[in-house]
Protein backbone atom coordinates (compact mmCIF):
# COMPACT_ATOMS: atom_id res chain seq x y z
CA UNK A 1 -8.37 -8.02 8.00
CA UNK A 2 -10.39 -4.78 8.30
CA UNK A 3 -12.90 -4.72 5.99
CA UNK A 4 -12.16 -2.06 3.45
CA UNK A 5 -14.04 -0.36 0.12
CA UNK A 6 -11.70 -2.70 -2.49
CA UNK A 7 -8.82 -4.83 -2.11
CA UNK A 8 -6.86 -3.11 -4.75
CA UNK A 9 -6.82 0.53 -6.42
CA UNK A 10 -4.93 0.82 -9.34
CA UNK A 11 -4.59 4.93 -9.70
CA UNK A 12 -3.41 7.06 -12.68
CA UNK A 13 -3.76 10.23 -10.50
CA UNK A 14 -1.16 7.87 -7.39
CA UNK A 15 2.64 9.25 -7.39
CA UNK A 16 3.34 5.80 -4.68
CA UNK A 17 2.63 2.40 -4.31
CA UNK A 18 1.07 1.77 -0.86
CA UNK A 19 -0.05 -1.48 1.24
CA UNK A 20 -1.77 -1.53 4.20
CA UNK A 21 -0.15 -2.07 7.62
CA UNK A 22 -2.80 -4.66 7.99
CA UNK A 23 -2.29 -6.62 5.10
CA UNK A 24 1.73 -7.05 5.39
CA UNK A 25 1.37 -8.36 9.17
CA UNK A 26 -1.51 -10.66 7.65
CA UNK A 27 1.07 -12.02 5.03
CA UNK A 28 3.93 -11.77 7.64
CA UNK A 29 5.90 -9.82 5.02
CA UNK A 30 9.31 -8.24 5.80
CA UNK A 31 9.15 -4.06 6.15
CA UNK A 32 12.01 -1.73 5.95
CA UNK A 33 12.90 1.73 6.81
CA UNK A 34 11.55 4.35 4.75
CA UNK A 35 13.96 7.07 4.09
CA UNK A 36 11.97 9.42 2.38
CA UNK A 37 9.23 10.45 5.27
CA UNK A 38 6.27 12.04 3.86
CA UNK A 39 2.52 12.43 5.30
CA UNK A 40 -0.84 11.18 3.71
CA UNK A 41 -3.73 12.95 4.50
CA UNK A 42 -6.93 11.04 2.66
CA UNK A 43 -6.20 7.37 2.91
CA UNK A 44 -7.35 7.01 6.46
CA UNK A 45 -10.41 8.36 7.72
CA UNK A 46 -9.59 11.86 10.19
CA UNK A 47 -6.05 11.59 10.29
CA UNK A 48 -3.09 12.17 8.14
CA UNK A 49 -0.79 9.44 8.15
CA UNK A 50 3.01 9.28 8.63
CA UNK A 51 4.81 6.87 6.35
CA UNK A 52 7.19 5.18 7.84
CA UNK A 53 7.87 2.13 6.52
CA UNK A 54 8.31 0.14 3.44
CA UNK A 55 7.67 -3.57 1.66
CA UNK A 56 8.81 -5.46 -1.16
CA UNK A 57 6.00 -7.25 -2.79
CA UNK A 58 5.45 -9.29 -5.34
CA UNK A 59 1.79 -10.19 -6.77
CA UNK A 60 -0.06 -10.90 -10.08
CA UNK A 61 -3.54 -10.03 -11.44
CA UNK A 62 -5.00 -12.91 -13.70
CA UNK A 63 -2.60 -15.67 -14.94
CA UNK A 64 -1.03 -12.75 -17.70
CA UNK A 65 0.80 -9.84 -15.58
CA UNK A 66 2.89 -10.23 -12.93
CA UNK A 67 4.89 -8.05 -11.38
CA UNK A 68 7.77 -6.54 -8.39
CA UNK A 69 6.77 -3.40 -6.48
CA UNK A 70 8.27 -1.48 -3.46
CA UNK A 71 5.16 -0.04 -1.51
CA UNK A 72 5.13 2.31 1.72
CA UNK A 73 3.42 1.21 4.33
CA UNK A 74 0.46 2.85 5.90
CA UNK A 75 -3.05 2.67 8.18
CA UNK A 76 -5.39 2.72 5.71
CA UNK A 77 -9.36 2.63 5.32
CA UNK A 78 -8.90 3.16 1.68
CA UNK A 79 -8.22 -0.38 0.53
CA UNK A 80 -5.01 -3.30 1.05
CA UNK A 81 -3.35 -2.32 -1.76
CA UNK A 82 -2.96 0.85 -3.96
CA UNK A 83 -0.82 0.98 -7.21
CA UNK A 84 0.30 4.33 -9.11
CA UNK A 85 0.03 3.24 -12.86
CA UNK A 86 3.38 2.59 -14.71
C-alpha cells in the first residue's frame, strides 16, 4: 500500500466512514454502488474526489471493541481508514 500519515483516523468533526481504494483491493473486499454521490475535497492531495463506491467492513481495535461499518470508498492520501465517531 501507499504509504500514508496513519492507518486509521477516528474523527468527531467526520459525517462518513471512508476506506481507501487502496486498502479494499489490498484485502480483496467486495464494493458496491454508492447511491448517494457526493465530492470530497481534502482527503487527497489537489483534487476533490468523487465517491463512488461503497464497502462493508468489519474490524476491531484491541481484543475489547469490535465492530460493522459501511464506508465509501475513495483515493486517499489521508490515511486507509477514517471513522466518524458514533
Amino acid at each position: 500500500m501507499n504509504k500514508r500519515a496513519c492507518d486509521i483516523i477516528i474523527d468527531s468533526g467526520s459525517s462518513e466512514n471512508i476506506i481507501s481504494k487502496a486498502m479494499v483491493t489490498k484485502l480483496g473486499l467486495q464494493i458496491g454502488k454508492n447511491h448517494a454521490l457526493y465530492k470530497i475535497g481534502w482527503i487527497k492531495r489537489g483534487t476533490e474526489v468523487k465517491v463512488t463506491e461503497v464497502c462493508h467492513i468489519k474490524f476491531s481495535i484491541g481484543k475489547n471493541y469490535a465492530d460493522k461499518v459501511t464506508c465509501d470508498v475513495v483515493e486517499m492520501d489521508a490515511c486507509h481508514i477514517m471513522l466518524r465517531c458514533p
